[in-house]
C-alpha atoms as a PDB file:
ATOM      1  CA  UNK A   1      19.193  -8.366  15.399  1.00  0.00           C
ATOM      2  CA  UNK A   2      17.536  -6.227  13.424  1.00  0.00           C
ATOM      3  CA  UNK A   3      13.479  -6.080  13.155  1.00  0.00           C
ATOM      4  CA  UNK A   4      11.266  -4.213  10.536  1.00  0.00           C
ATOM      5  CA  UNK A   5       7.914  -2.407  11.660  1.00  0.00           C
ATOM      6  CA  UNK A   6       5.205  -0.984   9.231  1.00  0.00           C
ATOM      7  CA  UNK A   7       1.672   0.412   9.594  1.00  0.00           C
ATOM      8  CA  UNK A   8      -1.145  -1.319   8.191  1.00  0.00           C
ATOM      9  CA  UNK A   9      -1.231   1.192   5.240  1.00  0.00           C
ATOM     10  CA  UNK A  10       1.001  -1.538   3.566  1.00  0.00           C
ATOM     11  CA  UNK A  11      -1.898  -4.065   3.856  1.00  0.00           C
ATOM     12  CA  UNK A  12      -0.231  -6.923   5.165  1.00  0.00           C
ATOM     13  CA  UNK A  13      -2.575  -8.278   7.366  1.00  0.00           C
ATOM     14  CA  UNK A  14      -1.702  -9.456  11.098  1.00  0.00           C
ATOM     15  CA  UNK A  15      -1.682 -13.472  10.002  1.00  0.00           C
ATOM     16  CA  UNK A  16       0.755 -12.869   7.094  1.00  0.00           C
ATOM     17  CA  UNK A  17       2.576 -10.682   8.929  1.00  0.00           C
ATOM     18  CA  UNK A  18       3.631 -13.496  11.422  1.00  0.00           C
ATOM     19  CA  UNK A  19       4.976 -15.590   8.764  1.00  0.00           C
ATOM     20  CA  UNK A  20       6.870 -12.662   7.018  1.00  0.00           C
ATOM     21  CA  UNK A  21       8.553 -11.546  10.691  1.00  0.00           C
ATOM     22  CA  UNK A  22       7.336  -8.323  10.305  1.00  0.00           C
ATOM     23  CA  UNK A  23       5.047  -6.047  12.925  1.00  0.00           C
ATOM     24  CA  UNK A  24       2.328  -4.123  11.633  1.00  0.00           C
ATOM     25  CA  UNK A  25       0.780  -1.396  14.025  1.00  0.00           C
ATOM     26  CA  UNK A  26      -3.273  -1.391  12.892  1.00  0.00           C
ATOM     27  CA  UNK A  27      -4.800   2.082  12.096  1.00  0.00           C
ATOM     28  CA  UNK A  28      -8.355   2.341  13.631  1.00  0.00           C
ATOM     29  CA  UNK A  29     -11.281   1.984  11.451  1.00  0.00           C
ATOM     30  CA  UNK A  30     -14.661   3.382  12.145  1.00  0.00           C
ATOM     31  CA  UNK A  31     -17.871   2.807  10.500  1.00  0.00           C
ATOM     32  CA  UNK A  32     -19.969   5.397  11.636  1.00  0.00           C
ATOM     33  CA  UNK A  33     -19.770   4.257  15.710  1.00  0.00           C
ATOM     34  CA  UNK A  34     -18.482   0.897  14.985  1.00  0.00           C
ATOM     35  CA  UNK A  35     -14.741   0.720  15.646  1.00  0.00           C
ATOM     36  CA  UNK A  36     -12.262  -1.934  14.342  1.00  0.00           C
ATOM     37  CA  UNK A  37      -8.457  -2.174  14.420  1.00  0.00           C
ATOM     38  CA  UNK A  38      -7.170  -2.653  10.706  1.00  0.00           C
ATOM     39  CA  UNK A  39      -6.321  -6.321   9.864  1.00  0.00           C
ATOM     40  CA  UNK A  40      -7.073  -7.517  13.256  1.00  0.00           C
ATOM     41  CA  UNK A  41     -10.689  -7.738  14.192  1.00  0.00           C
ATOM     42  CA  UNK A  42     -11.465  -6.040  10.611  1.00  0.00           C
ATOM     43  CA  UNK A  43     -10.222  -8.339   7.885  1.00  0.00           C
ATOM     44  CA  UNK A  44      -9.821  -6.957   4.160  1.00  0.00           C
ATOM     45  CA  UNK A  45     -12.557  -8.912   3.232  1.00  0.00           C
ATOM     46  CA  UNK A  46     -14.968  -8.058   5.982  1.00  0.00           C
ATOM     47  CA  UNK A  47     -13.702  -4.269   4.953  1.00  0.00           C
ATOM     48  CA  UNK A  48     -14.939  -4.945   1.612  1.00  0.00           C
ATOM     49  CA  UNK A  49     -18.218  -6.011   2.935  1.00  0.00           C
ATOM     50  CA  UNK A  50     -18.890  -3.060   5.256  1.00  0.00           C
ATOM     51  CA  UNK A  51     -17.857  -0.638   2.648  1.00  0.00           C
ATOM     52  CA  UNK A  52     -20.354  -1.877  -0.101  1.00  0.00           C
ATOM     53  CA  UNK A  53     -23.242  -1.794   2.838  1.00  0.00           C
ATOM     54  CA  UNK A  54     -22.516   1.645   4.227  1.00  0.00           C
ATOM     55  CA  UNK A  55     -23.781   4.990   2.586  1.00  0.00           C
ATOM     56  CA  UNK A  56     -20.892   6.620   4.339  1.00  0.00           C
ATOM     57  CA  UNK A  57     -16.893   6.464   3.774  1.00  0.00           C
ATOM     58  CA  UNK A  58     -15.714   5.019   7.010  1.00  0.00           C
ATOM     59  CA  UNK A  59     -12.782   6.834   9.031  1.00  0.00           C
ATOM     60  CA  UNK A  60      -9.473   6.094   9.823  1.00  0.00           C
ATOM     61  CA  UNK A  61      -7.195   6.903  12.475  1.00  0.00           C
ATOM     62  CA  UNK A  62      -3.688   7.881  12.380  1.00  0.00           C
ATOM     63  CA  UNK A  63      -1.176   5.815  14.571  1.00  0.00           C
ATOM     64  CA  UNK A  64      -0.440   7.952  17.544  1.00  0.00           C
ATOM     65  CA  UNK A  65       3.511   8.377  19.399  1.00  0.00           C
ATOM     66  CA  UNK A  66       2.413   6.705  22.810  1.00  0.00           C
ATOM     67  CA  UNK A  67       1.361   3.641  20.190  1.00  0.00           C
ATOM     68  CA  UNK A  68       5.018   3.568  18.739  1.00  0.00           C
ATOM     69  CA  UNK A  69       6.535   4.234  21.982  1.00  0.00           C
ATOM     70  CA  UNK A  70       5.088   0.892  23.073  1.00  0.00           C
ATOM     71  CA  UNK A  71       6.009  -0.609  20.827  1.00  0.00           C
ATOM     72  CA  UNK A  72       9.503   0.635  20.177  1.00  0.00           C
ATOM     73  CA  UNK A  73      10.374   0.097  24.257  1.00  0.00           C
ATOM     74  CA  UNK A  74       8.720  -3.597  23.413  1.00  0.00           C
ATOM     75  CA  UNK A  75      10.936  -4.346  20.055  1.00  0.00           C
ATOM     76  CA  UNK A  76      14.278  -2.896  21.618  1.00  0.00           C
ATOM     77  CA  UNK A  77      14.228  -4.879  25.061  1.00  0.00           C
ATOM     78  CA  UNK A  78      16.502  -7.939  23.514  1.00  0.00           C
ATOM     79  CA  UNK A  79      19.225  -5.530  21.936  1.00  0.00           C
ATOM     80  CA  UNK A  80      17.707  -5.119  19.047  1.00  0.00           C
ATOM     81  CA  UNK A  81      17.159  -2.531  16.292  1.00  0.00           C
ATOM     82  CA  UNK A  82      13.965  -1.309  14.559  1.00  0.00           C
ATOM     83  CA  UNK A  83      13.551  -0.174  11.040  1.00  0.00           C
ATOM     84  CA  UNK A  84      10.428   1.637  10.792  1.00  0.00           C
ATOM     85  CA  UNK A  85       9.002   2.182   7.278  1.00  0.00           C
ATOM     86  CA  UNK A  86       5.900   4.113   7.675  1.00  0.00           C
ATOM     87  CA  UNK A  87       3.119   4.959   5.239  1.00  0.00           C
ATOM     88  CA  UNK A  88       3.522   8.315   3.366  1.00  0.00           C
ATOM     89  CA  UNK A  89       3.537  11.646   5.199  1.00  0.00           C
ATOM     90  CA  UNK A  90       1.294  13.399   2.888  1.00  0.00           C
ATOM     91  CA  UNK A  91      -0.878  11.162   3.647  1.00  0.00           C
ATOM     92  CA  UNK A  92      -1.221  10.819   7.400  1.00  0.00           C
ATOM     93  CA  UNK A  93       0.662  12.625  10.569  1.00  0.00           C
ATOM     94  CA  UNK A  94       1.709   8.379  11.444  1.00  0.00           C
ATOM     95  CA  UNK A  95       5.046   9.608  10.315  1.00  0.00           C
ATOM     96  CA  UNK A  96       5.492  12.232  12.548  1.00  0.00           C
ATOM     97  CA  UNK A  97       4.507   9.859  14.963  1.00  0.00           C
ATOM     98  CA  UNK A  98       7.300   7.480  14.839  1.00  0.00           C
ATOM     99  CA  UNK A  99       9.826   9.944  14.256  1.00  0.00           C
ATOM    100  CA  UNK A 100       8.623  11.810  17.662  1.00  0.00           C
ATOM    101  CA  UNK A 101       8.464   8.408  19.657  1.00  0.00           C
ATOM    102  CA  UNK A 102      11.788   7.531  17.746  1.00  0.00           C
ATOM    103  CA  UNK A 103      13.601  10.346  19.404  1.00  0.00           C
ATOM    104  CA  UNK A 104      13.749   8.300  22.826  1.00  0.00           C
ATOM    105  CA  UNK A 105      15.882   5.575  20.865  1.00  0.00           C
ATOM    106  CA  UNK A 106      18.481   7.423  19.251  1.00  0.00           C
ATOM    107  CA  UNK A 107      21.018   4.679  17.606  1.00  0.00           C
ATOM    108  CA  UNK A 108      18.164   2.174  17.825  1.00  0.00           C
ATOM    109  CA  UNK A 109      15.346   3.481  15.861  1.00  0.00           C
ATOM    110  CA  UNK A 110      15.324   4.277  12.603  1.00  0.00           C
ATOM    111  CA  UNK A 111      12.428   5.757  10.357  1.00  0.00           C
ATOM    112  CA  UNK A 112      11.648   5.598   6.996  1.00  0.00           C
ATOM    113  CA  UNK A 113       9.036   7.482   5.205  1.00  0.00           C
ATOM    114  CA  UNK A 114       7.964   5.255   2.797  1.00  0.00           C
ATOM    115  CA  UNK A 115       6.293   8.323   0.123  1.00  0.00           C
ATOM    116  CA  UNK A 116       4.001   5.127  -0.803  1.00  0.00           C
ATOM    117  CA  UNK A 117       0.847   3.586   0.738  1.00  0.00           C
ATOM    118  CA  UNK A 118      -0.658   0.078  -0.154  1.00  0.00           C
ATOM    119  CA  UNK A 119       1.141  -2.470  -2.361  1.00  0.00           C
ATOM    120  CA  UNK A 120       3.888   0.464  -3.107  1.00  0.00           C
ATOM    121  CA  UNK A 121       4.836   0.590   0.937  1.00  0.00           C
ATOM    122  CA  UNK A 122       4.311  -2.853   1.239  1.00  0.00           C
ATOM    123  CA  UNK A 123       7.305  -3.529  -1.669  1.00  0.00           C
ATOM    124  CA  UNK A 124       9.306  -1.203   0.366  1.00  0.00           C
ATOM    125  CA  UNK A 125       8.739  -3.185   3.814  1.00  0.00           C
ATOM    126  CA  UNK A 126       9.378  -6.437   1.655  1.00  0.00           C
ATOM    127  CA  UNK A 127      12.839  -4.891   0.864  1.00  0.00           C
ATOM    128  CA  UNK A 128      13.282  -3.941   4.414  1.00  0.00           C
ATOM    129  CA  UNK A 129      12.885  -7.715   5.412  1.00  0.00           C
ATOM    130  CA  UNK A 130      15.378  -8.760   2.650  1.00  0.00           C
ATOM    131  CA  UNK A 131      18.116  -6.348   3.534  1.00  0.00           C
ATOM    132  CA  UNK A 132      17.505  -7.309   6.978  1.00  0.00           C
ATOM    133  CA  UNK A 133      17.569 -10.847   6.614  1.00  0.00           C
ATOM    134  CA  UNK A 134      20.946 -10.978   4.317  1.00  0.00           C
ATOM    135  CA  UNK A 135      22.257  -9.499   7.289  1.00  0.00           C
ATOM    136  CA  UNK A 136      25.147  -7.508   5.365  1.00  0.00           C
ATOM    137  CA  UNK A 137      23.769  -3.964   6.065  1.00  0.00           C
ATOM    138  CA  UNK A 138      23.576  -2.151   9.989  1.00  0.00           C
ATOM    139  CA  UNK A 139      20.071  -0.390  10.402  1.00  0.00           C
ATOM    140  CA  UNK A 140      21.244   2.749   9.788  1.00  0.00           C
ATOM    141  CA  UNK A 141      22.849   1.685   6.538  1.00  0.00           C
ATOM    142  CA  UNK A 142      19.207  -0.002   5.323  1.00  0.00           C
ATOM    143  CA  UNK A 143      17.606   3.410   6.425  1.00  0.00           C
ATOM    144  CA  UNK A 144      19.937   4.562   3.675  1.00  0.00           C
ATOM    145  CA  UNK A 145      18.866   2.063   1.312  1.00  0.00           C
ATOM    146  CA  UNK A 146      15.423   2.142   1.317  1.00  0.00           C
ATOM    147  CA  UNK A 147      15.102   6.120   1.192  1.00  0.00           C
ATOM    148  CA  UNK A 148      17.400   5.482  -1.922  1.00  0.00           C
ATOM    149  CA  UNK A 149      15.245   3.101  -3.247  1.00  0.00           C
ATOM    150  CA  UNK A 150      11.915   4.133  -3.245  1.00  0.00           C
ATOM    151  CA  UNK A 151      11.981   6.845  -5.910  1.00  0.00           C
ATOM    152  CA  UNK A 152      11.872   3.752  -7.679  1.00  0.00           C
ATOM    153  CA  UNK A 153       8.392   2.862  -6.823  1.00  0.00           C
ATOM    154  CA  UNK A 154       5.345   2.980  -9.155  1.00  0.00           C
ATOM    155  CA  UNK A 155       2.163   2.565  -7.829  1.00  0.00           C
ATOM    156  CA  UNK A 156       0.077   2.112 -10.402  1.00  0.00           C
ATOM    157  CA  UNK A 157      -4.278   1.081 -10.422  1.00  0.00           C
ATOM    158  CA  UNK A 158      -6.628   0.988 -12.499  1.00  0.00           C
ATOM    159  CA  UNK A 159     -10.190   1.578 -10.952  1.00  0.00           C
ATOM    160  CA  UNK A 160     -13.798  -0.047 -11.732  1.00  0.00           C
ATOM    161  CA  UNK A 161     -15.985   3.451 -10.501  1.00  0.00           C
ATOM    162  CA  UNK A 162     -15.584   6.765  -9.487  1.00  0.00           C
ATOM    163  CA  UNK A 163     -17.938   6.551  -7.171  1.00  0.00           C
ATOM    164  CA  UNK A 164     -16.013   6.246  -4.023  1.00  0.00           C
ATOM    165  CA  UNK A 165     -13.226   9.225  -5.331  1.00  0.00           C
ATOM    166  CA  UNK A 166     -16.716  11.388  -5.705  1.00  0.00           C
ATOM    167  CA  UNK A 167     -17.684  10.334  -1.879  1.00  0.00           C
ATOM    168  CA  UNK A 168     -14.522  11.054  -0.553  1.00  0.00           C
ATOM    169  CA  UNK A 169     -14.555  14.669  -2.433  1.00  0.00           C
ATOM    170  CA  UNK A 170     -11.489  13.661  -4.399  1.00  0.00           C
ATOM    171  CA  UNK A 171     -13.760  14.298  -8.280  1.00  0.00           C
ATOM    172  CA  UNK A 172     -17.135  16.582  -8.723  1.00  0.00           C
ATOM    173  CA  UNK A 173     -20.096  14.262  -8.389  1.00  0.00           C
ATOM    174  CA  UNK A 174     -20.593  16.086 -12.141  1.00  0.00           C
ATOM    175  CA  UNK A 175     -17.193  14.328 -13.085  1.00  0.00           C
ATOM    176  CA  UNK A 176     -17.822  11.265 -11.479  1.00  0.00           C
ATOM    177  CA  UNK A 177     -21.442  11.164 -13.055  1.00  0.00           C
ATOM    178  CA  UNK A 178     -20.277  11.595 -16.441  1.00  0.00           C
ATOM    179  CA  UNK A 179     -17.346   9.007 -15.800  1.00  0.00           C
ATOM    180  CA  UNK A 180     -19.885   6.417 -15.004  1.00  0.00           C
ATOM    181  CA  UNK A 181     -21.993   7.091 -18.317  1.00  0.00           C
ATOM    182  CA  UNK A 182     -19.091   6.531 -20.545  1.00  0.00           C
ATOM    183  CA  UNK A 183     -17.476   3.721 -18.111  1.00  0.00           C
ATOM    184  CA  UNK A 184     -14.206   5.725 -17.812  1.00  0.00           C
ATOM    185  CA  UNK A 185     -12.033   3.628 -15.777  1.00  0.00           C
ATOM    186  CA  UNK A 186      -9.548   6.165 -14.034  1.00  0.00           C
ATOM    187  CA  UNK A 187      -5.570   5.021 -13.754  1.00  0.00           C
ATOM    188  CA  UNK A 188      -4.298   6.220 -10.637  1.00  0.00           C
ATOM    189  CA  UNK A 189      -0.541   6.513  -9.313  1.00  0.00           C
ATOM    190  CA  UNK A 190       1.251   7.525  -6.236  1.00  0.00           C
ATOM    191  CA  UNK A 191       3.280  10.498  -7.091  1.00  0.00           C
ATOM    192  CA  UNK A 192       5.356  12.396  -4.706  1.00  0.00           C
ATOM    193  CA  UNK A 193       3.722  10.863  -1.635  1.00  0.00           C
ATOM    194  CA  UNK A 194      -0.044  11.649  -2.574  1.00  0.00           C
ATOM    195  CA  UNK A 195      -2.674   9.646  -5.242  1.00  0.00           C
ATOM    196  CA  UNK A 196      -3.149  11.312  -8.662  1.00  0.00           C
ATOM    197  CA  UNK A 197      -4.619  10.772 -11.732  1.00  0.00           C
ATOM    198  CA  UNK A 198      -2.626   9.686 -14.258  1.00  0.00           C
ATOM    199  CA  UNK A 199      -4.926   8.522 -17.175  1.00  0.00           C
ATOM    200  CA  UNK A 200      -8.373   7.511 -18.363  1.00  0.00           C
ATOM    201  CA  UNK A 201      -9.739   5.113 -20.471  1.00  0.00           C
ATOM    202  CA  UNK A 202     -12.443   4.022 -21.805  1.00  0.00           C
ATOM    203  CA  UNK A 203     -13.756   0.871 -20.823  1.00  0.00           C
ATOM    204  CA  UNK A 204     -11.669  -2.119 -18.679  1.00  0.00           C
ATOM    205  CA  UNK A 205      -9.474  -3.697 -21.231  1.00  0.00           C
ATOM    206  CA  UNK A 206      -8.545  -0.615 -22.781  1.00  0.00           C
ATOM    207  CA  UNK A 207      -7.445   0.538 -19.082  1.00  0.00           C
ATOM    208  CA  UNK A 208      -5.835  -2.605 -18.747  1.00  0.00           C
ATOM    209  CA  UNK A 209      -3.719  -1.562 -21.962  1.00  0.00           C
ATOM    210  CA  UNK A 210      -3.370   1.589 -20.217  1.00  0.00           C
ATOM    211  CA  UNK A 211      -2.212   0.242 -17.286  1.00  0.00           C
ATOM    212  CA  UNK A 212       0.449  -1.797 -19.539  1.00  0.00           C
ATOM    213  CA  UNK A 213       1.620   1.054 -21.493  1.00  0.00           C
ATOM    214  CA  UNK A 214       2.119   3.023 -18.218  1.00  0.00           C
ATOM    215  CA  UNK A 215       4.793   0.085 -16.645  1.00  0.00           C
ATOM    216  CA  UNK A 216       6.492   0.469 -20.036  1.00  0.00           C
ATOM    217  CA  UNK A 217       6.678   4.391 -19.781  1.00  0.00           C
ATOM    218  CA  UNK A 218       8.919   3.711 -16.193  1.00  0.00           C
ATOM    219  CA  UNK A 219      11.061   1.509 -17.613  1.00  0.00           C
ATOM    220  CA  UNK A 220       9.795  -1.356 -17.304  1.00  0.00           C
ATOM    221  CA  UNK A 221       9.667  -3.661 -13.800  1.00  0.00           C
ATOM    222  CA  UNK A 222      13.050  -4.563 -11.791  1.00  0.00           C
ATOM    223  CA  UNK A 223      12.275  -8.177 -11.223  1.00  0.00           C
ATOM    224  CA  UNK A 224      15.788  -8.306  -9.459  1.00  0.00           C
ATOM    225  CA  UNK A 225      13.430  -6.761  -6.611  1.00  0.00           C
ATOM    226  CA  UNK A 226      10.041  -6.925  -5.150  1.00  0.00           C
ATOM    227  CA  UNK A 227       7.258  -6.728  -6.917  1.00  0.00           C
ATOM    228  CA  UNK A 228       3.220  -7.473  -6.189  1.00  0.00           C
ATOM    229  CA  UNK A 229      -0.395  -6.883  -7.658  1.00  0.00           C
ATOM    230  CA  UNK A 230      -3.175  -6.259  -5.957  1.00  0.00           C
ATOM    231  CA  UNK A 231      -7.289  -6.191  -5.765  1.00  0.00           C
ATOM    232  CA  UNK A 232     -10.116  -4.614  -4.315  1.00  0.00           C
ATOM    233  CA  UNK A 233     -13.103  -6.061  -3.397  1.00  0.00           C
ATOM    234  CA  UNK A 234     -14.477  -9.690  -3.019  1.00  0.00           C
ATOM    235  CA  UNK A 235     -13.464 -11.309  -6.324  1.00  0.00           C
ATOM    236  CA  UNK A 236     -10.214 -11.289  -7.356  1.00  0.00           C
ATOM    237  CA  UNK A 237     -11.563 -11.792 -11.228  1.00  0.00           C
ATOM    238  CA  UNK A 238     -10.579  -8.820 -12.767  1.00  0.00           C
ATOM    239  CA  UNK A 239      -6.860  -9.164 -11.601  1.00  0.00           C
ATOM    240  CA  UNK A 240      -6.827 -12.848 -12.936  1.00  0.00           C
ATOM    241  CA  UNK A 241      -7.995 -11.392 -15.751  1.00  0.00           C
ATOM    242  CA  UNK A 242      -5.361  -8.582 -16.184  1.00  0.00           C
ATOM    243  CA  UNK A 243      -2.466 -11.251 -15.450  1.00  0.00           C
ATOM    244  CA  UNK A 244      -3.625 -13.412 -18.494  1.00  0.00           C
ATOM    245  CA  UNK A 245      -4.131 -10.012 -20.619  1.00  0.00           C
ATOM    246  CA  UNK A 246      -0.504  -8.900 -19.658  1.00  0.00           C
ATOM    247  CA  UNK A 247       1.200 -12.020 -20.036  1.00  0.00           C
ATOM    248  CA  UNK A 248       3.992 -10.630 -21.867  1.00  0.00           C
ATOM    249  CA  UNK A 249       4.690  -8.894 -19.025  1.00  0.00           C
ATOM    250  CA  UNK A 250       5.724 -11.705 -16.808  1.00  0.00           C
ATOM    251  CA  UNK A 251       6.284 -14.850 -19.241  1.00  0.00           C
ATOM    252  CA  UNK A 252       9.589 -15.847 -18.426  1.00  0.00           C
ATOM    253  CA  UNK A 253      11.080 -13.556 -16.118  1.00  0.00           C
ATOM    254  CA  UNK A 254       8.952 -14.914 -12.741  1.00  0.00           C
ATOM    255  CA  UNK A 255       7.371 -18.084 -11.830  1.00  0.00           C
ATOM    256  CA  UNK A 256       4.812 -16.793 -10.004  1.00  0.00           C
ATOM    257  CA  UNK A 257       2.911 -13.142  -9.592  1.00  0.00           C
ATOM    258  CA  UNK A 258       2.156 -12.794  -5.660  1.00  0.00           C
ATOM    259  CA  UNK A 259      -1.308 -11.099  -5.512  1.00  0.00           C
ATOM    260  CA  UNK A 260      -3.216  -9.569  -2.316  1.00  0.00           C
ATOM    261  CA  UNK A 261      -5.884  -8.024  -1.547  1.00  0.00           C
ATOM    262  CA  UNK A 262      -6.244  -4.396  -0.688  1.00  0.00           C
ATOM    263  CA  UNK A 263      -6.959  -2.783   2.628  1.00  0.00           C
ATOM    264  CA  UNK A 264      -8.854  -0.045   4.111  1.00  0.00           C
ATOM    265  CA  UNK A 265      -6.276   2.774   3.490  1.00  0.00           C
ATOM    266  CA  UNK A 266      -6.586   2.848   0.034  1.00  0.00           C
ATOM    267  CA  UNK A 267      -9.866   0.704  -0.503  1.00  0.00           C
ATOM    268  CA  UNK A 268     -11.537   3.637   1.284  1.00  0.00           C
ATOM    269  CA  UNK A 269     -11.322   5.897  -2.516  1.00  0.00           C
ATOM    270  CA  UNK A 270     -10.899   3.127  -4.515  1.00  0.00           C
ATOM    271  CA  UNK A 271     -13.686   1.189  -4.225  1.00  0.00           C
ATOM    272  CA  UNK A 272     -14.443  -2.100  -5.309  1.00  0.00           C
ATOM    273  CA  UNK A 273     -13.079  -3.581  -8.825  1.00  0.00           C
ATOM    274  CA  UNK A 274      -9.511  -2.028  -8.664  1.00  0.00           C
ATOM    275  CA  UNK A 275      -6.861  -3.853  -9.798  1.00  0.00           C
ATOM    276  CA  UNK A 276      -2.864  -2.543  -9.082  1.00  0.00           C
ATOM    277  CA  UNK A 277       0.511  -3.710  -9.757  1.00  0.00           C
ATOM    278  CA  UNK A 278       3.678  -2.001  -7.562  1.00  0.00           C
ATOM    279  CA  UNK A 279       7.316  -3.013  -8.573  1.00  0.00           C
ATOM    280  CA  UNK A 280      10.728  -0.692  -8.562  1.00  0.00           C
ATOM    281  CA  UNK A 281      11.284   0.673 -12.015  1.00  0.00           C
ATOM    282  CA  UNK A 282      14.629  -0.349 -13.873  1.00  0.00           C
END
């Protein structure tokens, strides 16, 4: 058998993760000295809620090797094989983690690093399941797969404020000032493992054409594979919004457009109001 593990960089929470036969490993959360394990005894929601109280960005923790030794040692007791996709290593040392702890299970373990975070790793962990439940490939062979796949991956979000790029020292508070007086909304991608800017726009349905024109610019989405969108915050209005905008986007090719909401990871710069779409590009 073979079984998939992720971090909780690709926001699937612990109760959907049961139903998907998947394990997530949490990050750690603080808020100033309050301490929570991602998705477990910190929801997205309640994330959403602390985040919009506090003053300060909260931390998180990267997922140490004695965590995925555990849990490796736990998953491999039965015979079985892992596939590890991991979220990216420019953005955390979590995949030096599992490759260190991965060491002890040579033939059993396998490690992917996903160059993604969010609803971009969590397309690559739905893939993982997929290949994994056809049953056709070995685990090294899916290994091979899913580092082939995911240059693929866009990313792509569109974001209500600056605000929370300006606490987390990502823009100049001059930048993000001036942003917020001409209500720039600010398209962000993943490129090459790391968040960049991409595009600006003025206004939210002019970044919502943005966002469009940007899907059409990579081709276009492979429904033939996963796809998701996303939100951040605690309406989901703006996305609802965005899917009857875009409808040309998705009329006839799917029957429905599976939607989540964001975690900490990338809530953290984000900020409330983002909307994001992640598919494989054709």
């Amino acid at each position: 058998m073979i079984k998939i593990l992720s971090d909780s960089g690709c926001d699937i929470e612990q109760s959907q993760a049961q139903s998907l036969g998947v394990t997530i490993l949490p990050f750690t959360v603080r808020f100033g000295k309050e301490e929570y394990l991602d998705g477990v005894n910190l929801s997205h929601e309640q994330f959403f809620e602390k985040l919009i109280e506090n003053s300060e960005l909260p931390q998180t923790s990267q997922i140490n090797e004695f965590t995925f030794d555990e849990k490796f040692k736990e998953l491999t007791a039965d015979g079985s094989l892992v596939v590890a996709v991991t979220i990216s290593s420019k953005l955390s040392g979590t995949y030096s983690s599992a490759v260190r702890a991965a060491k002890k299970y040579a033939g059993k373990v396998f490690v992917v690093d996903s160059l993604n975070a969010c609803l971009g790793q969590r397309i690559l962990v739905d893939y993982a399941l997929r290949l994994a439940g056809e049953g056709r490939l070995t685990a090294e062979e899916i290994e091979g797969e899913l580092n082939r796949a995911k240059g693929k991956i866009q990313l792509l979000a569109v974001l209500d404020t600056l605000k929370y790029l300006r606490k987390g020292g990502r823009i100049s508070t001059v930048a993000a000032f001036a942003g917020e007086m001409l209500s720039i909304k600010p398209v962000i991608s993943v490129v090459g493992g790391e968040p960049r800017l991409v595009g600006k726009a003025m206004g939210s349905k002019k970044g919502n054409n943005l966002l469009n024109q940007l899907v059409d610019k990579c081709g276009g989405i492979d429904f033939s594979m996963p796809y998701v969108l996303g939100y951040s915050g605690l309406s989901d209005a703006f996305l609802k919004k965005y899917i009857q905008d875009s409808a040309n986007l998705w009329h006839g090719k799917v029957e429905s457009i599976p939607y989540y909401l964001i975690g900490s990871t990338i809530g953290t710069h984000v900020g409330p109001g983002a909307i994001a779409v992640a598919f494989f590009a054709k």
